[in-house]
N, C-alpha and C. Protein backbone atom coordinates (compact mmCIF):
# COMPACT_ATOMS: atom_id res chain seq x y z
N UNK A 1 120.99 88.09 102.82
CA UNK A 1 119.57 88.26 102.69
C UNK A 1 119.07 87.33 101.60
N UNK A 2 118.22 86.82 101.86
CA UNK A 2 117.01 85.65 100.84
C UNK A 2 117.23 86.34 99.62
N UNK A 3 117.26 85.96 98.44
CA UNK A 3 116.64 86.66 96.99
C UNK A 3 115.24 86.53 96.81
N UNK A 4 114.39 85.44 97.61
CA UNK A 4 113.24 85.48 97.67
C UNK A 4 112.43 86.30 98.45
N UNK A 5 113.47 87.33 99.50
CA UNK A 5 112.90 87.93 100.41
C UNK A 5 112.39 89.53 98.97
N UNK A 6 114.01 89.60 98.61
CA UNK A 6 114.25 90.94 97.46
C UNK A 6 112.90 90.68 96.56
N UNK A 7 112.95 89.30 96.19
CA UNK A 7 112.07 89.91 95.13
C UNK A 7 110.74 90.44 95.55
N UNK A 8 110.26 89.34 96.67
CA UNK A 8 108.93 89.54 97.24
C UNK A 8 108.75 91.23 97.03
N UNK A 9 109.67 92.15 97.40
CA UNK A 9 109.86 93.44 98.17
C UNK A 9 109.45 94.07 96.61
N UNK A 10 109.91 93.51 95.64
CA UNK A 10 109.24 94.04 94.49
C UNK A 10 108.01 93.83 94.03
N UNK A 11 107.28 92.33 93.97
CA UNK A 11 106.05 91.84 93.93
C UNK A 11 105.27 92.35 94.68
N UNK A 12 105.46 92.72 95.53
CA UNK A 12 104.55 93.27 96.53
C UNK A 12 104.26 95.15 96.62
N UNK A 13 105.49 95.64 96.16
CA UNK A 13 105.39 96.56 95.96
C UNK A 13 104.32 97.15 94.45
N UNK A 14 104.44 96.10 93.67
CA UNK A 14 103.78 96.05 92.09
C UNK A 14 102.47 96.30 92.23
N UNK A 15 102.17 95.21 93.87
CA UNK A 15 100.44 94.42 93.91
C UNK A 15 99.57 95.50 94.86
N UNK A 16 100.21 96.27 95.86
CA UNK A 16 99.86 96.81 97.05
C UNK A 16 99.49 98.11 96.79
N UNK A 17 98.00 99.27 96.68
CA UNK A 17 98.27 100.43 96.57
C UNK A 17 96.71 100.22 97.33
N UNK A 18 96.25 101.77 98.19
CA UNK A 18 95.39 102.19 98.66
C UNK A 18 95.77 103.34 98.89
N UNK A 19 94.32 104.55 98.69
CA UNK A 19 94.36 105.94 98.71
C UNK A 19 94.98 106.63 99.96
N UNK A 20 95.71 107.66 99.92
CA UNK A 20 96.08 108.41 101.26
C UNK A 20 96.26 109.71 100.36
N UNK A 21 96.24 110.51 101.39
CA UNK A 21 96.14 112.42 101.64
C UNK A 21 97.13 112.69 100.44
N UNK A 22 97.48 113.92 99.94
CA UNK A 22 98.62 114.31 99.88
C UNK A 22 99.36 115.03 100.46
N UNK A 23 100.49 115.47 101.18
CA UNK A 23 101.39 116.23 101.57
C UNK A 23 102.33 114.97 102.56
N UNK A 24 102.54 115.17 103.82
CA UNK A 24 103.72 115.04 104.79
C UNK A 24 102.92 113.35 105.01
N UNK A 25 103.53 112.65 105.44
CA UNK A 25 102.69 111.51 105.94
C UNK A 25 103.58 110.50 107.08
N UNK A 26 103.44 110.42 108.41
CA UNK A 26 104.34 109.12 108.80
C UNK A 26 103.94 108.02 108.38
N UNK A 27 104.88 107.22 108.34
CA UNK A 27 104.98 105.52 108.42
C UNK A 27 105.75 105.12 109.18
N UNK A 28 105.82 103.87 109.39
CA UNK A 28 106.10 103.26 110.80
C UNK A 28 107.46 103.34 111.09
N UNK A 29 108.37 103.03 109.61
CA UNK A 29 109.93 103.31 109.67
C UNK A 29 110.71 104.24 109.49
N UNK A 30 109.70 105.72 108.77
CA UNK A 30 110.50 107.07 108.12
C UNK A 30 109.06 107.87 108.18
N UNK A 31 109.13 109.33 107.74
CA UNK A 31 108.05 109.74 107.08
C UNK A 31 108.47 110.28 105.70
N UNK A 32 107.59 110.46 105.31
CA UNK A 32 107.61 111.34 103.66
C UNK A 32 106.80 112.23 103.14
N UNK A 33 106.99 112.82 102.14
CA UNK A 33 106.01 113.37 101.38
C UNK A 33 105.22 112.88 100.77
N UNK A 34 103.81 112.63 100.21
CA UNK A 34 102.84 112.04 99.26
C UNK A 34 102.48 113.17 98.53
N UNK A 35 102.77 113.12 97.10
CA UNK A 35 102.45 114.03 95.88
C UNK A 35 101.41 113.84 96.12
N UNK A 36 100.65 115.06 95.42
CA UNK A 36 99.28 115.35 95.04
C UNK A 36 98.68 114.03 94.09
N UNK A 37 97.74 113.41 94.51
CA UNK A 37 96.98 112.50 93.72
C UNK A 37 97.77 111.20 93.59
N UNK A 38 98.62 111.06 94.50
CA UNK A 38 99.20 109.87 94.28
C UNK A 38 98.85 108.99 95.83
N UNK A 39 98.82 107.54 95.58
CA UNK A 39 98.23 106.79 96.85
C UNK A 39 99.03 105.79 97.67
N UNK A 40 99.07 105.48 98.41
CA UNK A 40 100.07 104.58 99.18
C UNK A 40 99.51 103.69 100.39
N UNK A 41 100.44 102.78 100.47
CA UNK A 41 100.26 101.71 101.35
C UNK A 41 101.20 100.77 101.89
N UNK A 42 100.88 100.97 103.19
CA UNK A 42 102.45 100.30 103.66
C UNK A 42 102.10 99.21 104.43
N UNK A 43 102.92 98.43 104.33
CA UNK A 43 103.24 96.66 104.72
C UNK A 43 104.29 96.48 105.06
N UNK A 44 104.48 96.03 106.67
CA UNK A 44 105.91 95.30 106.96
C UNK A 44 106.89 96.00 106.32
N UNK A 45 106.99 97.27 106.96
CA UNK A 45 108.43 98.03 106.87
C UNK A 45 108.55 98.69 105.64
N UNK A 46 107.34 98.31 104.26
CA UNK A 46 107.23 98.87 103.38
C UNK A 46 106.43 99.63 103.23
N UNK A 47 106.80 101.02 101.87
CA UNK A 47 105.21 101.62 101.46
C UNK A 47 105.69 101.95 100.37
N UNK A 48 104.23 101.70 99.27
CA UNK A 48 104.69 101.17 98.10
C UNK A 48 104.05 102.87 97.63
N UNK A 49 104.18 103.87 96.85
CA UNK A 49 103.45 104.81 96.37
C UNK A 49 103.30 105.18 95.01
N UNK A 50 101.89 105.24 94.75
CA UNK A 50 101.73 104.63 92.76
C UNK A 50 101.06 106.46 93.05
N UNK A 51 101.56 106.62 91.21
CA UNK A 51 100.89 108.01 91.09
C UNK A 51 99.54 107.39 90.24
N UNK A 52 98.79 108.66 90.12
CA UNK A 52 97.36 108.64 89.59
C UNK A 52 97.37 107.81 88.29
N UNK A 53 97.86 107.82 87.65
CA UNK A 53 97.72 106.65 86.35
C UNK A 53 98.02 105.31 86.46
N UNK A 54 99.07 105.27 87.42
CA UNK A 54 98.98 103.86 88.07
C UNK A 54 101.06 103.94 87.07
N UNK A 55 100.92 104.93 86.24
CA UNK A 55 102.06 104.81 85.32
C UNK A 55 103.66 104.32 86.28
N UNK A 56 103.74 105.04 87.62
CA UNK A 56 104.97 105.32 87.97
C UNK A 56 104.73 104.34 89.71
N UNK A 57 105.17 103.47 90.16
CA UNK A 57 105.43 102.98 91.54
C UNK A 57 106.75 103.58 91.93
N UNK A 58 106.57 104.10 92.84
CA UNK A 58 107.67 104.14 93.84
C UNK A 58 107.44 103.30 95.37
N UNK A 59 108.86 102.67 95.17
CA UNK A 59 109.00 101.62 96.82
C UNK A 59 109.14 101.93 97.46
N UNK A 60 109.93 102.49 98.65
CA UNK A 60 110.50 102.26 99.94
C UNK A 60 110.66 101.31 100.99
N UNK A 61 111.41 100.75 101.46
CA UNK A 61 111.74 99.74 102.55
C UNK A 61 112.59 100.03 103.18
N UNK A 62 112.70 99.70 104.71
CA UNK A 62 113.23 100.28 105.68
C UNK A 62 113.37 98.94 106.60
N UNK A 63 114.11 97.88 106.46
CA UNK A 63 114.39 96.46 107.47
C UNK A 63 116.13 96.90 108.23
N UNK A 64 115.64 95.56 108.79
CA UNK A 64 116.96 95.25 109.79
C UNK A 64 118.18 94.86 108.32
N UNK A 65 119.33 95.20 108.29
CA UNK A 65 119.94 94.45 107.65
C UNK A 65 120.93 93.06 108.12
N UNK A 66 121.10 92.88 109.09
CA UNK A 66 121.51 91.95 110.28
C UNK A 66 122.99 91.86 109.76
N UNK A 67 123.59 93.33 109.59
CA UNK A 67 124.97 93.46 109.12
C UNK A 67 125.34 93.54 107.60
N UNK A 68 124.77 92.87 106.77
CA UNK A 68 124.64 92.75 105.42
C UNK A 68 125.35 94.04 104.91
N UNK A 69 126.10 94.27 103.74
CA UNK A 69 126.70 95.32 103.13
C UNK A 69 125.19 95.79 101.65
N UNK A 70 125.11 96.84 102.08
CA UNK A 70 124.43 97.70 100.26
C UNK A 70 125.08 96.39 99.48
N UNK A 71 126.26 95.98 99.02
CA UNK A 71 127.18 95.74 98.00
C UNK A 71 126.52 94.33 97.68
N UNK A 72 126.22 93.55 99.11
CA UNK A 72 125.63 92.03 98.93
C UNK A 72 124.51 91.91 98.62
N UNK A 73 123.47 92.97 99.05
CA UNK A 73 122.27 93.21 98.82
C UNK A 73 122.25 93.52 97.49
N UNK A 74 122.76 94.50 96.63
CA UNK A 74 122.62 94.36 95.37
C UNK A 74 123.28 93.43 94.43
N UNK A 75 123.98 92.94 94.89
CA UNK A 75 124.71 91.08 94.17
C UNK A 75 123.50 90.10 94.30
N UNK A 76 122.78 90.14 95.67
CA UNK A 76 121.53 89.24 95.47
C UNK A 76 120.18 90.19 94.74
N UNK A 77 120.30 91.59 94.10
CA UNK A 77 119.05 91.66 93.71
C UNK A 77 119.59 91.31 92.04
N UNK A 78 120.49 91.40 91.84
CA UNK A 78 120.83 91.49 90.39
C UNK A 78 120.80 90.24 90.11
N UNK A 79 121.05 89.36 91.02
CA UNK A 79 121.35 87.61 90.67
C UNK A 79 119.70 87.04 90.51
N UNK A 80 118.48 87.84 91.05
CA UNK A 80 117.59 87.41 91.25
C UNK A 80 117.01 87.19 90.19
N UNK A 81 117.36 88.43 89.68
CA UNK A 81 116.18 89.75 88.40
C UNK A 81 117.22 89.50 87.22
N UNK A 82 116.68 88.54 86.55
CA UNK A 82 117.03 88.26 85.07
C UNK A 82 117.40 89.59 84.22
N UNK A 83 118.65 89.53 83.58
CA UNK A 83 119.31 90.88 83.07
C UNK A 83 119.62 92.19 83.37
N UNK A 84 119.69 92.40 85.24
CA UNK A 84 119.93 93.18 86.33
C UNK A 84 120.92 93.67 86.01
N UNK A 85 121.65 95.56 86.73
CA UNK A 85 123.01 95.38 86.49
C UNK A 85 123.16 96.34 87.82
N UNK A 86 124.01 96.34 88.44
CA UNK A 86 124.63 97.40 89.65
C UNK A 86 125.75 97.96 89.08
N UNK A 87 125.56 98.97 89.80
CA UNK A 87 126.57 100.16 90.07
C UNK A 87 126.63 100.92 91.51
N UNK A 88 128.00 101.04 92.07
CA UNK A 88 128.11 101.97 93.04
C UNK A 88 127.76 103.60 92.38
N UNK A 89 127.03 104.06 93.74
CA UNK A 89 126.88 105.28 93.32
C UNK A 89 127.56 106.45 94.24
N UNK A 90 128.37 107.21 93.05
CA UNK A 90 128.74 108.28 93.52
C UNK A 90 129.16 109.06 94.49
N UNK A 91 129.55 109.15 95.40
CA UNK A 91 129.94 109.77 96.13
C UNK A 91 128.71 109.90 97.26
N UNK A 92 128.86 107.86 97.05
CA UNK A 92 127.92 107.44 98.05
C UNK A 92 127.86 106.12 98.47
N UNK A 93 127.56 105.17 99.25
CA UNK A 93 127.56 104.10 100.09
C UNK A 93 127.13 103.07 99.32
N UNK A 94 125.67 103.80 98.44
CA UNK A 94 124.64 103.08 97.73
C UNK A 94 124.97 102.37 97.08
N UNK A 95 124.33 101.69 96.48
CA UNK A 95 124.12 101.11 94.58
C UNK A 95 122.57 100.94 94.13
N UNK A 96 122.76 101.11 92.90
CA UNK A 96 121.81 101.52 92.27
C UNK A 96 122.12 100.22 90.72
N UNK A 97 120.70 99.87 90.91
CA UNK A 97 120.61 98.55 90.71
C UNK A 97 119.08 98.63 89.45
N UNK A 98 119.63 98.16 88.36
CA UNK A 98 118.77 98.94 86.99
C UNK A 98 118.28 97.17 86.63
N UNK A 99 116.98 97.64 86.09
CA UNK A 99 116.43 95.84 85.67
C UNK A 99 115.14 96.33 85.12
N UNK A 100 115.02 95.30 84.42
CA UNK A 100 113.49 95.75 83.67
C UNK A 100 112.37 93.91 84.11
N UNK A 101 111.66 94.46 84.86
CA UNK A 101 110.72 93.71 85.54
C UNK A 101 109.44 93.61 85.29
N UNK A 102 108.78 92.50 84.84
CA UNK A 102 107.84 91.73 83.70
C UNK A 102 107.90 92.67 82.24
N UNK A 103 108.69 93.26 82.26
CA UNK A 103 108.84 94.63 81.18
C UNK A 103 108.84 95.84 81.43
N UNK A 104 108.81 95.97 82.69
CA UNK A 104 108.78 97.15 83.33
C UNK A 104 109.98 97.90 83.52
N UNK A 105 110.37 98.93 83.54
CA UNK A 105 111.80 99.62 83.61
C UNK A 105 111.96 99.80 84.67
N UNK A 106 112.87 99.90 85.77
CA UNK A 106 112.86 99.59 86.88
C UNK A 106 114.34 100.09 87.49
N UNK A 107 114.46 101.37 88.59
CA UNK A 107 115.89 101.34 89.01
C UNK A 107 115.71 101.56 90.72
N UNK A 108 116.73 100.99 91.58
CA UNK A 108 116.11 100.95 92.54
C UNK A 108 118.02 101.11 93.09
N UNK A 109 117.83 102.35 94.25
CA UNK A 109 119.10 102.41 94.93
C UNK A 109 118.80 101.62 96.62
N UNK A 110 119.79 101.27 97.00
CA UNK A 110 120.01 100.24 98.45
C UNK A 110 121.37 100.84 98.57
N UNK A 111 120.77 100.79 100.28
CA UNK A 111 121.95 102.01 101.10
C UNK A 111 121.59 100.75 102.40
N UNK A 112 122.55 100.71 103.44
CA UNK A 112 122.86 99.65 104.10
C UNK A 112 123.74 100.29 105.56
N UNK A 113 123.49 100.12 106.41
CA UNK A 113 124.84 100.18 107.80
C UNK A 113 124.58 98.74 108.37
N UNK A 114 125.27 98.97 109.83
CA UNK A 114 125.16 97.55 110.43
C UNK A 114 123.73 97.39 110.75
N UNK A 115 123.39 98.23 111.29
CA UNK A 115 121.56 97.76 111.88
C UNK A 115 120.27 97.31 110.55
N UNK A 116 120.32 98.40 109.90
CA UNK A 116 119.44 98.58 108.67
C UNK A 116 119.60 98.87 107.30
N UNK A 117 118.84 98.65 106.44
CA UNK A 117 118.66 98.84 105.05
C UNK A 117 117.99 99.53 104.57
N UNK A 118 117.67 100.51 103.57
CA UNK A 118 116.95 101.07 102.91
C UNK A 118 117.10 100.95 101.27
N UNK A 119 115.54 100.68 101.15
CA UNK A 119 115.71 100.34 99.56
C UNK A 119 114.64 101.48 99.00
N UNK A 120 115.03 102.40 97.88
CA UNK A 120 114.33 103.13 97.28
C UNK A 120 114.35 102.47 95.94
N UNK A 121 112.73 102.42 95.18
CA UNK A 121 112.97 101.72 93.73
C UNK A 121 111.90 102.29 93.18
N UNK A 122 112.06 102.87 91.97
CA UNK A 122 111.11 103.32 91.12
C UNK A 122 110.80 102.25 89.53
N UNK A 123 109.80 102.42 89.75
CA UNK A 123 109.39 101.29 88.43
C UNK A 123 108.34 102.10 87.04
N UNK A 124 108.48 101.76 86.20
CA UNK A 124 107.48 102.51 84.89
C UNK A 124 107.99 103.56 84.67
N UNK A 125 107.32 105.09 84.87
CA UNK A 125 107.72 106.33 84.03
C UNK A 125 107.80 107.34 85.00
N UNK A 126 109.35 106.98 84.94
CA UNK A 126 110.43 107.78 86.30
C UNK A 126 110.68 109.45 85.15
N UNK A 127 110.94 108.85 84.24
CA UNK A 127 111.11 110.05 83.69
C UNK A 127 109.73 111.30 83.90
N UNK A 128 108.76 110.71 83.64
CA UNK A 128 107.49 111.91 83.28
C UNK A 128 106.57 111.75 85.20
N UNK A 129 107.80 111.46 85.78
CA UNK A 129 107.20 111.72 87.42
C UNK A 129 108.27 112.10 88.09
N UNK A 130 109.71 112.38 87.53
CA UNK A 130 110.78 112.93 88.05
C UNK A 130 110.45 113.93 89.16
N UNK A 131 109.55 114.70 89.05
CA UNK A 131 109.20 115.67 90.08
C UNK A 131 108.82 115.02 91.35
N UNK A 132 107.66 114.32 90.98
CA UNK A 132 107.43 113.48 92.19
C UNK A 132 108.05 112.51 92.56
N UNK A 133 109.17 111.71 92.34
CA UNK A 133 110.00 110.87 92.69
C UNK A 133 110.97 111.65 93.98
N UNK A 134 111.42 112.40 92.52
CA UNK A 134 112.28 113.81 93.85
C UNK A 134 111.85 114.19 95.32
N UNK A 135 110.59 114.37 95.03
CA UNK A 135 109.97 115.03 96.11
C UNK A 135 110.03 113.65 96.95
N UNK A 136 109.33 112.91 96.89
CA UNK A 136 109.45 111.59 97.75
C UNK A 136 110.57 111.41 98.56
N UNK A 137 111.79 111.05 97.08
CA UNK A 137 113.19 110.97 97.89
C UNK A 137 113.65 112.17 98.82
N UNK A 138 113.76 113.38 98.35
CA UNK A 138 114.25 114.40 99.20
C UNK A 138 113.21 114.69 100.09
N UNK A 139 112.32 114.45 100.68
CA UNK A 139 111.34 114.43 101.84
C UNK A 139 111.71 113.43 102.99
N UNK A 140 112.22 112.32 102.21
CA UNK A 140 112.34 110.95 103.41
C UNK A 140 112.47 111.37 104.71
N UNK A 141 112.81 111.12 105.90
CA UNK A 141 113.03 111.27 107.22
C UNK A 141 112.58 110.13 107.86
N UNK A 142 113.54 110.39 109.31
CA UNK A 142 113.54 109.20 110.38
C UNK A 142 113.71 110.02 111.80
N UNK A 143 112.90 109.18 112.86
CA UNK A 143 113.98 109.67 113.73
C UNK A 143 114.79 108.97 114.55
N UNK A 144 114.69 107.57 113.77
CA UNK A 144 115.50 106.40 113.84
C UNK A 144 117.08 106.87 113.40
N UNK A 145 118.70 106.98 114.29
CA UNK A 145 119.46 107.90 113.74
C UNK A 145 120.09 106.77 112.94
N UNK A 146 119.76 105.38 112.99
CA UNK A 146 120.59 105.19 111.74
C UNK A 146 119.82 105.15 110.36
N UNK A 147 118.48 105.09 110.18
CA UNK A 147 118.08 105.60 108.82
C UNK A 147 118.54 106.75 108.68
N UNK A 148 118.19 107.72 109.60
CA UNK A 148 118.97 109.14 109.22
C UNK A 148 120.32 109.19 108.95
N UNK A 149 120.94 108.53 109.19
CA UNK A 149 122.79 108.06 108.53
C UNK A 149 122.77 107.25 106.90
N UNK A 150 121.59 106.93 106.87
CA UNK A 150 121.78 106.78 105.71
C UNK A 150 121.04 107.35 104.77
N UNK A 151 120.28 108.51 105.06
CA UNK A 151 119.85 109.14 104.41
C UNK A 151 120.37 110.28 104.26
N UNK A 152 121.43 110.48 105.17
CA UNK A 152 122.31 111.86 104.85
C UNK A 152 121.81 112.87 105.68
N UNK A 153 121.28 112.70 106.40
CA UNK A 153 120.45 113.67 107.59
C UNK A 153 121.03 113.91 108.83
């Protein structure tokens, strides 16, 4: 995969927000939950969701991976993103891939099979939106069965 594709997926995620509902919501590749007061907008397989202060972005992306391993995908996000670091995670497929972006704090896990990719990344103040991050992540769904394989569903 491009490193220019990765980063875009962050730039764009930074630049992109418009209001939506809160509760259950589809998008084109999964659905999710939308916290209360928080807004979203999705682009080309992405949806980027900023809470009310603008303090906390959360990403999501959902592409083809055209075979690609999690493992290469985070070798090209870390090679991209000046002072990046990966780690496999846990008693899991993923990696989880930590960087601080224009100064921003930034951790973002990538999960991978043969067909597709999924990238979850939270940026700013993960800590004081932990609730709503959670909720995001543990809401995800597909009824695409290999996102659902990699979402544990």
């Amino acid at each position: 995969m491009n490193k220019r594709v990765l980063s875009l997926f962050f730039a764009v995620g930074l630049l992109c927000m418009s209001a939506a509902f809160a509760g259950a919501k589809d998008f084109s590749s999964f659905s999710a939950d939308v916290p209360e007061g928080w807004v979203t907008n999705e682009a080309g397989g992405m949806v980027v969701f900023m809470s009310q202060a603008s303090k906390c972005v959360v990403t999501v992306a959902v592409q083809e991976s055209g075979g690609i391993a999690a493992k290469d995908i985070a070798e090209g996000m870390v090679a991209s993103l000046k002072g990046a670091s990966a780690s496999k995670m846990e008693g899991s497929e993923g990696y989880q891939i930590s960087a601080n972006v224009s100064g921003v704090p930034t951790n973002t896990r990538v999960y991978a099979n043969d067909k597709v990719f999924l990238l979850f990344s939270v940026a700013g103040d993960e800590a004081g939106n932990k609730d709503a991050v959670d909720a995001i992540w543990k809401s995800l769904n597909s009824n695409d069965a290999k996102v659902k394989a990699l979402l544990g569903k």
